[in-house]
N, C-alpha and C. Protein backbone atom coordinates (compact mmCIF):
# COMPACT_ATOMS: atom_id res chain seq x y z
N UNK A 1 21.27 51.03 -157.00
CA UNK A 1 22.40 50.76 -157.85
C UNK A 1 22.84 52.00 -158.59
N UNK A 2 21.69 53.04 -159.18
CA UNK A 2 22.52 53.92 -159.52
C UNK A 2 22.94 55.40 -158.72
N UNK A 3 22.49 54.98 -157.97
CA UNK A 3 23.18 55.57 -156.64
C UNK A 3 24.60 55.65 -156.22
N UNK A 4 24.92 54.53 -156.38
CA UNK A 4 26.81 53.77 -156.54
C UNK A 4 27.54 54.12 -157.47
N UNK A 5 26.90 54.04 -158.61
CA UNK A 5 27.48 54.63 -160.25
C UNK A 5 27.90 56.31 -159.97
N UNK A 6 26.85 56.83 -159.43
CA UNK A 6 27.12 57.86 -159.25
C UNK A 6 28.22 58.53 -158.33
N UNK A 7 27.95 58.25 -157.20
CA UNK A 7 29.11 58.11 -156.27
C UNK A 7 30.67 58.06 -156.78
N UNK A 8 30.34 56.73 -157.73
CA UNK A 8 31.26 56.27 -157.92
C UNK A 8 32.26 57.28 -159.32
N UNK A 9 31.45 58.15 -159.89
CA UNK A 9 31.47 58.83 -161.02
C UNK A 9 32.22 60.31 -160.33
N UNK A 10 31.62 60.40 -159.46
CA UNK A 10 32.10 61.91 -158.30
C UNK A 10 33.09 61.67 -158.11
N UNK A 11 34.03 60.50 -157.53
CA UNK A 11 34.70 60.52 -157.00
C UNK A 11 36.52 60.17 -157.84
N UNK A 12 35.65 59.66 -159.12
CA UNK A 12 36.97 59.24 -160.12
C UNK A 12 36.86 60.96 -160.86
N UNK A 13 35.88 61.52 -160.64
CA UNK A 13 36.24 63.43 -161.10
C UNK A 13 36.88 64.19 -160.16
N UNK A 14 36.75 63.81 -158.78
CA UNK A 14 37.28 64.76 -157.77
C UNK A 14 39.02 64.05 -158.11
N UNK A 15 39.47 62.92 -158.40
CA UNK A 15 40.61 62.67 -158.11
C UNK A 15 41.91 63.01 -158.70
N UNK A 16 41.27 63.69 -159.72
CA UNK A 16 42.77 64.63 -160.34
C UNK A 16 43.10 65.60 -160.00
N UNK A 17 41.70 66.52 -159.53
CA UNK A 17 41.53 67.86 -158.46
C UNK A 17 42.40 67.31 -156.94
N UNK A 18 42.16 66.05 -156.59
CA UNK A 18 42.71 65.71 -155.42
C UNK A 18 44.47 65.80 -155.31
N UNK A 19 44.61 65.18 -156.42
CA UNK A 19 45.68 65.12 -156.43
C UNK A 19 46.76 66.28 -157.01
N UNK A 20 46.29 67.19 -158.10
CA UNK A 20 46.77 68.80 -158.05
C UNK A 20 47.12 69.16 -156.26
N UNK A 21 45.92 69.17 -155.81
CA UNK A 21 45.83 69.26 -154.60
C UNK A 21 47.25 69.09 -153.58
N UNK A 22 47.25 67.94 -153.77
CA UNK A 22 48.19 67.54 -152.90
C UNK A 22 49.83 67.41 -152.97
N UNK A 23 49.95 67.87 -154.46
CA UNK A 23 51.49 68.35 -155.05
C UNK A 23 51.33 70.08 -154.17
N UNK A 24 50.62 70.80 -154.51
CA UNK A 24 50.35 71.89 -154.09
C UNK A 24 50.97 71.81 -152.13
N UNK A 25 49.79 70.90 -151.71
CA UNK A 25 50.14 70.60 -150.51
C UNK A 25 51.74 70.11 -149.93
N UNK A 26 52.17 69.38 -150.62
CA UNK A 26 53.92 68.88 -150.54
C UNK A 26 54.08 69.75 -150.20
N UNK A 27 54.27 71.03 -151.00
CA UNK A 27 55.13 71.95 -151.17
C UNK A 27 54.93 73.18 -149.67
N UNK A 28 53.64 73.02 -149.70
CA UNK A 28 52.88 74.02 -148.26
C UNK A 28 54.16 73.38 -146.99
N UNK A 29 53.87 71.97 -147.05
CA UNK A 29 54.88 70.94 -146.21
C UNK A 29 56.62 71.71 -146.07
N UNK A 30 56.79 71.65 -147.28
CA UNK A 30 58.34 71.77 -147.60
C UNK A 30 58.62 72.97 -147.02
N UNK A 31 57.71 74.36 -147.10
CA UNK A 31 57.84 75.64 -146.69
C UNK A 31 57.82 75.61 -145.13
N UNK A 32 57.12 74.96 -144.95
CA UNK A 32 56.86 74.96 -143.52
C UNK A 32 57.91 74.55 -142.40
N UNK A 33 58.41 73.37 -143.03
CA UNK A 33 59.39 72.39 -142.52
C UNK A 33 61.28 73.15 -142.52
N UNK A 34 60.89 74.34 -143.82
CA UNK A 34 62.03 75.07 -144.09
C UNK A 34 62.26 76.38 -143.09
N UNK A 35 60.92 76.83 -142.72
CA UNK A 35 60.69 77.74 -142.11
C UNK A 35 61.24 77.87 -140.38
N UNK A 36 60.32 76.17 -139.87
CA UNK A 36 60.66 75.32 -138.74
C UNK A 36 62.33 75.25 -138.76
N UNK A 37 62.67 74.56 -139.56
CA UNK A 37 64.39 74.21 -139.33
C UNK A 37 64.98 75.92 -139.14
N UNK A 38 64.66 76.76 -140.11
CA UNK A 38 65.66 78.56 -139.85
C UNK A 38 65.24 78.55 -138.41
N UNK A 39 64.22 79.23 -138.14
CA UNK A 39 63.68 80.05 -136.69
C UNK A 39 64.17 79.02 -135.69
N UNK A 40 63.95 77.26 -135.39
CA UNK A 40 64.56 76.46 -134.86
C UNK A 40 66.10 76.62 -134.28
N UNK A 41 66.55 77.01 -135.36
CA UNK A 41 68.53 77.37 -135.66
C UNK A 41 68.40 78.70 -134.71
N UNK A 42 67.78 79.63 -135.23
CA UNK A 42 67.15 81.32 -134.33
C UNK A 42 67.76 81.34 -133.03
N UNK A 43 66.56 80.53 -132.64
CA UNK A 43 66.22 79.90 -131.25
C UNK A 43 67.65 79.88 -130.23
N UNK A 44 68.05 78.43 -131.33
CA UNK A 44 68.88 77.99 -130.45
C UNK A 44 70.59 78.61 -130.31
N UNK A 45 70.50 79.21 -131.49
CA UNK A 45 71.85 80.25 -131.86
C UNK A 45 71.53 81.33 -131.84
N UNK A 46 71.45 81.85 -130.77
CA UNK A 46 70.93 83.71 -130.49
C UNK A 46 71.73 84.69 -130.68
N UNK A 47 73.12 84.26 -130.36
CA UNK A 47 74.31 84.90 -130.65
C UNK A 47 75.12 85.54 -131.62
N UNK A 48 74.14 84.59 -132.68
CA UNK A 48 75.14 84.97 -134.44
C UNK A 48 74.34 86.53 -134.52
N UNK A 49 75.09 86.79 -135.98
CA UNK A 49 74.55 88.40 -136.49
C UNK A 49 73.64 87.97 -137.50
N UNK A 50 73.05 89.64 -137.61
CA UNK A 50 72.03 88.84 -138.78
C UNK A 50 72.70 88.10 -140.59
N UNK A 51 73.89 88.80 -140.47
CA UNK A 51 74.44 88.26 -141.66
C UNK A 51 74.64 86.54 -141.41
N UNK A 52 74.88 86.06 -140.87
CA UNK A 52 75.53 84.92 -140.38
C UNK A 52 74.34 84.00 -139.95
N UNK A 53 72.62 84.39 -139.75
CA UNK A 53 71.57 83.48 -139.81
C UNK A 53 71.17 83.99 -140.83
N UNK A 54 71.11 84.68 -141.60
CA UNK A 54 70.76 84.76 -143.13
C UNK A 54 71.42 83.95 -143.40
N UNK A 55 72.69 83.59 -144.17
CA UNK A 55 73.63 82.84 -144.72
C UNK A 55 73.45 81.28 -144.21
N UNK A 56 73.11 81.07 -142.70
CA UNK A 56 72.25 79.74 -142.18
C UNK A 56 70.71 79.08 -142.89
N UNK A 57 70.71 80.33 -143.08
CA UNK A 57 68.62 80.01 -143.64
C UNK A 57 69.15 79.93 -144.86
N UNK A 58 69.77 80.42 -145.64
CA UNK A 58 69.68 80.31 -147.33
C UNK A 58 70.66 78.73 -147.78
N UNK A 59 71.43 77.90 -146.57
CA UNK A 59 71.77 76.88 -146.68
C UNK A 59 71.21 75.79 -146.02
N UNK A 60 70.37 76.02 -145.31
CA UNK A 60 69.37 75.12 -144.44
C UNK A 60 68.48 74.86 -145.43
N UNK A 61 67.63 75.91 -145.97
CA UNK A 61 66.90 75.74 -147.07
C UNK A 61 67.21 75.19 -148.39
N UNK A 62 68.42 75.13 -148.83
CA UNK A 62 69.29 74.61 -150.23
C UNK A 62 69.01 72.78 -149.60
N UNK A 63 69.20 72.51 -148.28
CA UNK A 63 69.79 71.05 -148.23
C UNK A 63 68.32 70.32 -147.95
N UNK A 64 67.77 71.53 -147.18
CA UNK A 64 66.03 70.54 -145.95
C UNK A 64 65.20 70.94 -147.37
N UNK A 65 64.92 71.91 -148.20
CA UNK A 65 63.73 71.82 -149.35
C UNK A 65 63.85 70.89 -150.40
N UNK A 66 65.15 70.35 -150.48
CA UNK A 66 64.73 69.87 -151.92
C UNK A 66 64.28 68.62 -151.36
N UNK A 67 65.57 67.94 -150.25
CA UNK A 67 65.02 66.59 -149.25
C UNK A 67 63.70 66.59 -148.78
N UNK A 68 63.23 67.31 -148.11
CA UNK A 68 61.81 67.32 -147.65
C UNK A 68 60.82 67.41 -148.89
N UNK A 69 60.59 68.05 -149.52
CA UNK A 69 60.01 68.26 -150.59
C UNK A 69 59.69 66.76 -151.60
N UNK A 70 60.75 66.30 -151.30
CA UNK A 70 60.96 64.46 -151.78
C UNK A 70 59.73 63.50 -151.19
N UNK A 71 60.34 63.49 -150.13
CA UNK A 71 59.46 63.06 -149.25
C UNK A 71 57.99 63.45 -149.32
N UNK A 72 57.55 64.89 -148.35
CA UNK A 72 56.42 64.93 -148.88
C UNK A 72 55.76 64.57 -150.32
N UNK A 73 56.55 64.81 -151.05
CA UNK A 73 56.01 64.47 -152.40
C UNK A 73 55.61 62.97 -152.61
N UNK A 74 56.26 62.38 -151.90
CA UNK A 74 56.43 60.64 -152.34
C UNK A 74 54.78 60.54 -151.08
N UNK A 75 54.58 61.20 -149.97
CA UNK A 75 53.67 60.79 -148.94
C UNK A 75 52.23 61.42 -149.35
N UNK A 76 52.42 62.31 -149.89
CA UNK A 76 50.70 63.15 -150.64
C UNK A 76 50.28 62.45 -151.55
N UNK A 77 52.05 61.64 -152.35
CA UNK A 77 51.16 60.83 -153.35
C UNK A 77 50.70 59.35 -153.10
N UNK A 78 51.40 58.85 -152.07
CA UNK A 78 50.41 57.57 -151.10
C UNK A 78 49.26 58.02 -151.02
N UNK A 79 49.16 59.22 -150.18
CA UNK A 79 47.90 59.51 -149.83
C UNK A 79 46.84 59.57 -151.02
N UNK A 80 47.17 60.47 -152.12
CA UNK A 80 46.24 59.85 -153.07
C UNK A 80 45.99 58.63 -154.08
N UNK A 81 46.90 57.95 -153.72
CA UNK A 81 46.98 56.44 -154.15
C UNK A 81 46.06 55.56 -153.54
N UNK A 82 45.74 55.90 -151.97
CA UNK A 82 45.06 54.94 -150.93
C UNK A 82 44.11 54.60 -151.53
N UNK A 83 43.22 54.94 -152.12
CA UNK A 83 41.88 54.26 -152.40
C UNK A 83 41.76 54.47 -154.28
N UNK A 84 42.65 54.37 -154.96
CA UNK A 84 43.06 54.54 -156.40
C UNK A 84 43.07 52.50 -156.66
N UNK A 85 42.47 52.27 -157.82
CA UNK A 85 42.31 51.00 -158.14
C UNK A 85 43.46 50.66 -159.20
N UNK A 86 42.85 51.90 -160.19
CA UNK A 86 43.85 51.79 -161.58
C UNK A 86 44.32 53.69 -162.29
N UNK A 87 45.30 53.64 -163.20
CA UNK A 87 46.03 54.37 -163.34
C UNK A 87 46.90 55.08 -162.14
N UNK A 88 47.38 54.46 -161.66
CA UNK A 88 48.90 54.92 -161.00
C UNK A 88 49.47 55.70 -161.34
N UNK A 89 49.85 55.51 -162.38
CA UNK A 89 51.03 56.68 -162.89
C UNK A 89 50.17 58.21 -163.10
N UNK A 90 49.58 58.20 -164.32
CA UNK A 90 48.34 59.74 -164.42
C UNK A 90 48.68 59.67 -163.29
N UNK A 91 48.14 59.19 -161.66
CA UNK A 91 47.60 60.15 -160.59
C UNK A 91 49.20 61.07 -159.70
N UNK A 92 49.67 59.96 -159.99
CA UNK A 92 51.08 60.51 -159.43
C UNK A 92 52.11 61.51 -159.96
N UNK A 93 51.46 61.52 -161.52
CA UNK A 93 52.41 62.74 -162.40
C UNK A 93 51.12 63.80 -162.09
N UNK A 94 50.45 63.67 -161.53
CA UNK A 94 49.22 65.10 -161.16
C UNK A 94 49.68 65.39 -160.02
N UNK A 95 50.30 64.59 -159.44
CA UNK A 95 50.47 65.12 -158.00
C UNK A 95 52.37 65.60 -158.10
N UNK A 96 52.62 65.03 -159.04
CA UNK A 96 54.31 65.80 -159.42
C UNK A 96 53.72 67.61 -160.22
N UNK A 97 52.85 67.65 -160.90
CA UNK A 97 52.16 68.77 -161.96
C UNK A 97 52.10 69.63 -160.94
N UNK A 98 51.27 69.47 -159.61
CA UNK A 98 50.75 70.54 -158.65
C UNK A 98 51.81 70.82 -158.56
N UNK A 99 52.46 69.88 -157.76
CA UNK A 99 53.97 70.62 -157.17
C UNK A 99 54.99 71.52 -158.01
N UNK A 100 54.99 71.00 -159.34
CA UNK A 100 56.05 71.55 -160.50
C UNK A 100 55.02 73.53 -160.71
N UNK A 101 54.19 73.06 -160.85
CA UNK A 101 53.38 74.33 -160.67
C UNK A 101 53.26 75.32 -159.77
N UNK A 102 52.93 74.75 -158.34
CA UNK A 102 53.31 75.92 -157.46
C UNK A 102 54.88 75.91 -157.29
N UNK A 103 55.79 75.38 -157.54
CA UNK A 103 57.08 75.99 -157.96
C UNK A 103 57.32 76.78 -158.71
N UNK A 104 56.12 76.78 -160.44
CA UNK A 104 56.85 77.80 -161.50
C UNK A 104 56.02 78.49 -160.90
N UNK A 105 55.08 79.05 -160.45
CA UNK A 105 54.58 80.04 -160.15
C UNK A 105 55.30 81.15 -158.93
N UNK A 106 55.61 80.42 -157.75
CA UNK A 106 56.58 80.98 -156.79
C UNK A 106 57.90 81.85 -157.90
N UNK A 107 58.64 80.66 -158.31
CA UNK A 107 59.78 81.30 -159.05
C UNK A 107 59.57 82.62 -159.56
N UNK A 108 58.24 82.42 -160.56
CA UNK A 108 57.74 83.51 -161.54
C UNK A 108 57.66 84.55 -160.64
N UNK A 109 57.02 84.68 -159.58
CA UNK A 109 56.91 85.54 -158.47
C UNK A 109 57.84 86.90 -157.94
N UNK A 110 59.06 85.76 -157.45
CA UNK A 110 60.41 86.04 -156.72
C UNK A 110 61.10 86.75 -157.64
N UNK A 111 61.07 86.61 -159.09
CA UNK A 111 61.44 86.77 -160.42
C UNK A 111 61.37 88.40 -160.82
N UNK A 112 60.37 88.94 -160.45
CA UNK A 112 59.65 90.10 -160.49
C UNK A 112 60.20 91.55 -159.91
């Protein structure tokens, strides 16, 4: 029995770490998915100049990051919901925190 307690003690500590986690992760998603859609466009429009797929990527990215970013955000936080009993909300504003975070941090970055 206290074997279970314990377990059970690990796992309500790992779950705010989990869920930082997985705002963090959204966002890995969102980059990726932004990255996929430019080079995708690349691909298939070989012809343009580079001014003209720059100007593609910096509006591909304005419309697919904030949309995607939604999404993932709404699906990392299922994911850490799946086996969550009680407090809902805390876990889901931790998993909005990661994400709001590796955003100010990027910004802060680019900023420089």
């Amino acid at each position: 029995m206290t074997s279970d307690a314990g377990a059970h003690d690990t796992s309500a500590t790992l779950r705010p770490i989990l869920a930082l986690f997985a705002g963090v992760l959204a966002e890995v998603f969102t980059i990726i998915t932004v990255v996929i859609v430019v080079y995708g466009h690349r691909l298939v429009a070989g012809g343009q100049s580079e001014q003209e797929m720059q100007a593609y990527g910096l509006r591909a990215a304005a419309i697919v990051g904030p949309v995607f970013g939604v999404i993932y955000t709404f699906l990392m936080a299922l994911w850490v919901m799946r086996k969550v009993n009680d407090r809902h909300l805390p876990h889901a504003l931790l998993v909005a925190a990661g994400l709001a975070a590796f955003i100010a941090r990027r910004r802060l970055e680019s900023s420089r």
